[in-house]
Protein backbone atom coordinates (compact mmCIF):
# COMPACT_ATOMS: atom_id res chain seq x y z
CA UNK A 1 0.00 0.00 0.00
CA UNK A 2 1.11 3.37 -0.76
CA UNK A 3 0.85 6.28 1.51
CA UNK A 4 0.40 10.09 -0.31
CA UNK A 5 0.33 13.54 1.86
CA UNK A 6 0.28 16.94 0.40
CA UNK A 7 -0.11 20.30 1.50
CA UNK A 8 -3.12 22.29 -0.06
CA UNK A 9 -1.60 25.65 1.61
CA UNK A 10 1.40 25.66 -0.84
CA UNK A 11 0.30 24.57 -4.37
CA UNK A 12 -1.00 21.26 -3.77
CA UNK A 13 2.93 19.66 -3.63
CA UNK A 14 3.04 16.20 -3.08
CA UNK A 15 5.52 15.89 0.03
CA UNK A 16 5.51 12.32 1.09
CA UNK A 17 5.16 8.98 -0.95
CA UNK A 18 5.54 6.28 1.32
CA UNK A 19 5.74 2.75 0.78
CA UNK A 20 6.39 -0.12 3.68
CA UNK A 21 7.86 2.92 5.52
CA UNK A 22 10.67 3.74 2.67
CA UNK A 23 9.92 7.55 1.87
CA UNK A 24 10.13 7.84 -1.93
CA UNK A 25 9.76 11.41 -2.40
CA UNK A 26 13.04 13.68 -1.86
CA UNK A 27 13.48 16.65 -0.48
CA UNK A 28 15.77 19.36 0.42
CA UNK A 29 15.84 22.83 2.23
CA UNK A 30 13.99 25.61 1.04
CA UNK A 31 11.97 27.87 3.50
CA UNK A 32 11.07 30.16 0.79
CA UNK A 33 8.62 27.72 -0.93
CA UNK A 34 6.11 28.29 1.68
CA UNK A 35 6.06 32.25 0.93
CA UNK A 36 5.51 31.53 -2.96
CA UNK A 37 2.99 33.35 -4.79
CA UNK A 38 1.92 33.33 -8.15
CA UNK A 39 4.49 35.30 -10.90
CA UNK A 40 7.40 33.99 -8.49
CA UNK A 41 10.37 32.14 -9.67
CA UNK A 42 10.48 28.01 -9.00
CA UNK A 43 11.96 26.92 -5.96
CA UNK A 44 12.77 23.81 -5.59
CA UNK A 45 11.73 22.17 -2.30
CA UNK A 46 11.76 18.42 -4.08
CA UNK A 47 8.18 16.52 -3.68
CA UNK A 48 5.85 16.00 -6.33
CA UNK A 49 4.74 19.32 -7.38
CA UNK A 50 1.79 19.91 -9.87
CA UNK A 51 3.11 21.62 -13.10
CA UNK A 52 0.38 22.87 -15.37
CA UNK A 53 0.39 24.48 -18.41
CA UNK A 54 3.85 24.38 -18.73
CA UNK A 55 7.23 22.85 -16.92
CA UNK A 56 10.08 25.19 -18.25
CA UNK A 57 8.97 28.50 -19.76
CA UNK A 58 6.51 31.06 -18.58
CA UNK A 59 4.91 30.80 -15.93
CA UNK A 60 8.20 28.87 -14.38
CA UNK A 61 6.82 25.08 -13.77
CA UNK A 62 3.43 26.28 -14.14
CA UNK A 63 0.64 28.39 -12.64
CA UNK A 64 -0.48 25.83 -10.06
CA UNK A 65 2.56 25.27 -7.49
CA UNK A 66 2.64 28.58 -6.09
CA UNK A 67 -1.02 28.80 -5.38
CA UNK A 68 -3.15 27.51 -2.34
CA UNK A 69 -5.61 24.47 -3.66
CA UNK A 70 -9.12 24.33 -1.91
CA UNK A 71 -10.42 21.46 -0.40
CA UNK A 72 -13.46 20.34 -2.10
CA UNK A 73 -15.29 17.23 -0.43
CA UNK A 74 -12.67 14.39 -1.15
CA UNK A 75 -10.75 16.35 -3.72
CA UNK A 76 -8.48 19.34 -4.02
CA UNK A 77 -8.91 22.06 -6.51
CA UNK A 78 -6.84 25.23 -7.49
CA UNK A 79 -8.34 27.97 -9.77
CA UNK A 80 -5.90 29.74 -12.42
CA UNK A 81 -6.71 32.18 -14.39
CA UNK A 82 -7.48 30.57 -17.77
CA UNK A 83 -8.30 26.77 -16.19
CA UNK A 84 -9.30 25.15 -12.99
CA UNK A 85 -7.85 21.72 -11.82
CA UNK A 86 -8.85 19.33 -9.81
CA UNK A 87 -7.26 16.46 -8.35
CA UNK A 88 -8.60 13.21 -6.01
CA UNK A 89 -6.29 10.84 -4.70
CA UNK A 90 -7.69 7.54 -3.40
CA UNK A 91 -5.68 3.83 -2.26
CA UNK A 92 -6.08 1.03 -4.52
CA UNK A 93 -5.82 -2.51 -3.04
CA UNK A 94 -1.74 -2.17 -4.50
CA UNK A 95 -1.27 1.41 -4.13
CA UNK A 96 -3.18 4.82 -4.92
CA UNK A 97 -4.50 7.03 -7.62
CA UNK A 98 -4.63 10.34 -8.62
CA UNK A 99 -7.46 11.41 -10.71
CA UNK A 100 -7.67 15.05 -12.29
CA UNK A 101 -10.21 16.78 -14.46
CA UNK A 102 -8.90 20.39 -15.89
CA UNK A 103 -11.66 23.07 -16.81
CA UNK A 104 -11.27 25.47 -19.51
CA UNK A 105 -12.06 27.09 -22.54
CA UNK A 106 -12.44 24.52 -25.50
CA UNK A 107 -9.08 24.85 -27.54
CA UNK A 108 -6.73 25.52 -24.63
CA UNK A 109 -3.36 23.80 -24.77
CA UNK A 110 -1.06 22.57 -22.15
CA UNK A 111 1.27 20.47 -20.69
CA UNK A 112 1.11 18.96 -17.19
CA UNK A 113 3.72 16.76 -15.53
CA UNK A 114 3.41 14.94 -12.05
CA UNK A 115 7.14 16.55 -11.42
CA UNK A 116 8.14 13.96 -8.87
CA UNK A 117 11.88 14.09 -7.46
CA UNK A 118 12.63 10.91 -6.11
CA UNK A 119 15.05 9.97 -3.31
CA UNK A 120 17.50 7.11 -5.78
CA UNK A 121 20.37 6.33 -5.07
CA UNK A 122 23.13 6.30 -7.52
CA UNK A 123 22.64 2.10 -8.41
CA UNK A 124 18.67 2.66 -8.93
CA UNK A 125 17.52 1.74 -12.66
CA UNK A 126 14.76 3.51 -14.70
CA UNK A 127 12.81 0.77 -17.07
CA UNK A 128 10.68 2.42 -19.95
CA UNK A 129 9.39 0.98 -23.29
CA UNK A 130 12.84 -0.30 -25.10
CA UNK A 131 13.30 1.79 -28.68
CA UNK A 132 10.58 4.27 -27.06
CA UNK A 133 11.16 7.84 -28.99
CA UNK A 134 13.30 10.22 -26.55
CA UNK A 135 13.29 13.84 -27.03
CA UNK A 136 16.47 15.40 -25.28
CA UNK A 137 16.93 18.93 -24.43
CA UNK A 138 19.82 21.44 -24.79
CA UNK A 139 21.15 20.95 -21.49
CA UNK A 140 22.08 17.02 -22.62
CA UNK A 141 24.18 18.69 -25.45
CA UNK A 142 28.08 17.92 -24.45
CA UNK A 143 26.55 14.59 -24.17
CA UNK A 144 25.52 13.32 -27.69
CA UNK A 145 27.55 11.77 -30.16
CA UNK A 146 27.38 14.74 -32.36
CA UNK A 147 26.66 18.59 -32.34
CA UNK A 148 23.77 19.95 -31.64
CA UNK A 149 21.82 21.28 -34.45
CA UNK A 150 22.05 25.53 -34.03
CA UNK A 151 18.41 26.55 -32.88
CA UNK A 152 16.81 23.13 -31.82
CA UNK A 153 14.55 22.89 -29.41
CA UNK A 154 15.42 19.14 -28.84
CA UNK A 155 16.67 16.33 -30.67
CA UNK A 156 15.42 12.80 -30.89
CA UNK A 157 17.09 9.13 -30.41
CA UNK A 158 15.39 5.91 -29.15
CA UNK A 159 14.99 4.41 -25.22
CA UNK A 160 17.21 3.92 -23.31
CA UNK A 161 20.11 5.15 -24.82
CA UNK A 162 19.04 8.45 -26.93
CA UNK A 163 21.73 9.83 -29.14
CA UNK A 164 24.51 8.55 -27.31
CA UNK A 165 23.64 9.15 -23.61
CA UNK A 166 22.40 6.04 -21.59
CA UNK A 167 19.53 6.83 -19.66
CA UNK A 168 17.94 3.98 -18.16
CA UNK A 169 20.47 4.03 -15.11
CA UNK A 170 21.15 6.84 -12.70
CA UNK A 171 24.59 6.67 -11.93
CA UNK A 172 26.94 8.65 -9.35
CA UNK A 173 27.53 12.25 -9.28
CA UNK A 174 29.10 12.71 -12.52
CA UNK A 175 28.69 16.97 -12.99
CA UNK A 176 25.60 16.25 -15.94
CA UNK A 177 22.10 17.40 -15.74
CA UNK A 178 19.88 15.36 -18.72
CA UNK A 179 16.26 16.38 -19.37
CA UNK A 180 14.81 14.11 -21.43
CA UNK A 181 10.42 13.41 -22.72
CA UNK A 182 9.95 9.80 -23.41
CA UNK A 183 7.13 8.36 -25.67
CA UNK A 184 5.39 5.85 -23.60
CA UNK A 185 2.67 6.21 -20.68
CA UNK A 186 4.60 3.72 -18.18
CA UNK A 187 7.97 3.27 -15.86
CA UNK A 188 8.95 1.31 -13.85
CA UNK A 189 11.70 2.39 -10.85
CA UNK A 190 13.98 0.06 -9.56
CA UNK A 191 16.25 0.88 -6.83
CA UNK A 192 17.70 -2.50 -4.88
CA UNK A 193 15.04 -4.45 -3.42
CA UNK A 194 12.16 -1.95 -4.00
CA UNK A 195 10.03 -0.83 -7.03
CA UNK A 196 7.88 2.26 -7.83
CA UNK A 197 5.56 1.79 -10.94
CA UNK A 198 3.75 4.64 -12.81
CA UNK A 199 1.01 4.89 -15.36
CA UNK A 200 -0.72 7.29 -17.14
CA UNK A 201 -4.46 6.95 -18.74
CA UNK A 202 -6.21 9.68 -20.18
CA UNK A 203 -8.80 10.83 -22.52
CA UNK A 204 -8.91 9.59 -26.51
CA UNK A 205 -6.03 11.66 -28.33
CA UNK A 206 -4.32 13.25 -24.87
CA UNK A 207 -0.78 12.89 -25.90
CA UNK A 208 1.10 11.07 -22.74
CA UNK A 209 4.52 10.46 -22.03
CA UNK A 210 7.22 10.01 -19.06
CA UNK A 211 9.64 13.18 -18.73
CA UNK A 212 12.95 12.33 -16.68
CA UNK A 213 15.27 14.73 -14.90
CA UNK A 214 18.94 13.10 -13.91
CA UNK A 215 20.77 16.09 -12.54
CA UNK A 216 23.46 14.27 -11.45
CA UNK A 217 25.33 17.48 -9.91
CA UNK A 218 25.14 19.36 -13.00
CA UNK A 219 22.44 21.74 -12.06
CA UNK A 220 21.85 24.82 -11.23
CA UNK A 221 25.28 26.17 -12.23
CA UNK A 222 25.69 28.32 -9.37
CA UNK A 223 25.27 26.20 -6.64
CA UNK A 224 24.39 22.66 -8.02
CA UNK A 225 22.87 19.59 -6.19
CA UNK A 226 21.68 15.98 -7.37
CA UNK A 227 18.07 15.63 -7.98
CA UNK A 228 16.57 13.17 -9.87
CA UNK A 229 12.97 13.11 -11.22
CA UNK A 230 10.49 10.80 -13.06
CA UNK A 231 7.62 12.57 -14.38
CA UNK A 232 4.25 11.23 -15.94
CA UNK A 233 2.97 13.90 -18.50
CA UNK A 234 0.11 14.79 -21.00
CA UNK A 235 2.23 16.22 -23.62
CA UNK A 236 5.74 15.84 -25.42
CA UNK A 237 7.76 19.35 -24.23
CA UNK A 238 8.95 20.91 -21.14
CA UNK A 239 8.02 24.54 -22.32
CA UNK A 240 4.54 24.82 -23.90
CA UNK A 241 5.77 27.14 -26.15
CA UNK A 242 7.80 24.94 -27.99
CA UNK A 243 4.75 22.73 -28.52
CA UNK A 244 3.86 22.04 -32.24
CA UNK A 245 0.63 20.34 -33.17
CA UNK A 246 -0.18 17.24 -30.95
CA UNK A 247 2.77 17.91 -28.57
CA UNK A 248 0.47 19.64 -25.70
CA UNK A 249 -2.89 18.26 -24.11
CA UNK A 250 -5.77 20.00 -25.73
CA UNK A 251 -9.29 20.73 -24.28
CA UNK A 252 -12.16 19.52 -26.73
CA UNK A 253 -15.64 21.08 -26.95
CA UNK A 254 -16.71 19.09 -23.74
CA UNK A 255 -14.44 21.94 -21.91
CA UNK A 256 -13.10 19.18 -19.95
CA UNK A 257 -10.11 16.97 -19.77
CA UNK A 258 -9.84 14.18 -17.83
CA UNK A 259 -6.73 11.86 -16.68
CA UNK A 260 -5.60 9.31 -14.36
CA UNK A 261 -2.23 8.78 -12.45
CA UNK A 262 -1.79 4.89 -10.89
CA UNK A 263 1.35 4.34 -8.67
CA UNK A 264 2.27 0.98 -7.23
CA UNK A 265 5.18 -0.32 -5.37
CA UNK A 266 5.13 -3.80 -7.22
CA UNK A 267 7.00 -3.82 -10.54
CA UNK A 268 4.94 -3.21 -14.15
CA UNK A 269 7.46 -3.33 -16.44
CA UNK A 270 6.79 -1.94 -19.56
């Protein structure tokens, strides 16, 4: 069984995943999340936080961290100012789920991730659909096994090794950070003797995909850490407004879209 708290106060963050008492989630120092307010810069307090309409880009991870959500009967909802989301987490007989339904206009785009920084250590292993398509993004540049093309807003490889780069392990501190948007709905963590599984559903023509974060030191320049994050997502880009056609989640005539997050801690490989 899995055990989910978050904090409604501060954006709706995701700050313990627990699982026969092993604490999934990580976390590190940073008292000025709690004063956060809409139009501020991300800070990074580890969790899962809720990033909607956009990861990188404006606003920075979204509109929805830095906001207080409302309770609502059994579900939690925050209001932005062009969409509304709401979120209901219930346990499962092998683990919990996260439903959502986001309200807007018919014909607004966006991207939303389940940005969830994970507490790995460095022999933990990352298993994904094998020849999946990989989109990876400037920062994996000194990486690849040839120049980046001038002005690309990513470049694409297959699972688990995309262009050069093996992804599909996490590795010690090596100085790298690697942002990468995987084509499949499903992971699989493996770190020793324990497993976290993920899954995304959705409705018909949602695109959905697994983004994965291995800063491994390498980020941010000034004063860099290790974090290390596996992300479900409706969409196929950090920043929404690199999105082309059928790269963002789109709301149909309904006004409505609806998806579903399942975690376990028994292993689904893909």
């Amino acid at each position: 069984m899995l055990e989910i708290v978050t904090d409604s106060a501060h954006g709706g963050r995701w700050t313990s995943l627990r699982a026969d008492g092993h604490e999934w989630l990580w976390h590190r120092p940073a008292p000025e999340r709690e004063r956060a307010s809409p139009g501020d810069a991300f800070v990074d307090a580890g969790g899962l936080e809720e990033c909607v309409p956009t990861v990188r880009g404006t606003p920075d991870h979204g509109d929805a961290w830095s906001r207080p959500w409302r309770r609502e009967g059994d579900a939690d909802t925050v209001r932005c100012d062009r969409f509304a989301l709401t979120r209901t987490i219930r346990a499962t007989p092998d683990g919990a789920e996260a439903g959502y339904v986001l309200r807007a206009d018919p014909g607004f785009r966006f991207i939303w991730a389940a940005h969830a920084l994970l507490d790995l250590t460095p022999r933990a292993t990352l298993r994904l659909r094998e020849g999946a398509r990989t989109r990876l993004f400037p920062e994996a540049a000194p990486l690849l096994d040839r120049p980046w093309p001038a002005g690309a807003p990513w470049v694409e490889g297959d699972w688990p090794a995309p262009l050069g780069p093996a992804l599909d392990r996490f590795g010690p501190d090596d100085g790298t950070a690697v942002g990468a948007v995987v084509d499949t709905p499903r992971a699989c963590v493996h770190d020793g003797t324990r497993c976290l599984a993920l899954a995304l559903e959705a409705d018909d023509g949602q695109p959905l995909s697994v983004a994965v974060w291995r800063n491994l030191g390498g980020f941010p320049a000034e004063s860099p850490y290790r974090s290390t994050g596996v992300e479900p997502m409706l969409g196929r880009a950090f920043d929404l407004a690199d999105a082309g056609p059928g790269d963002a989640a789109l709301v149909p005539a309904s006004g409505e879209v609806r998806w579903r997050l399942t975690l376990t801690a028994t292993c689904h490989c893909p």
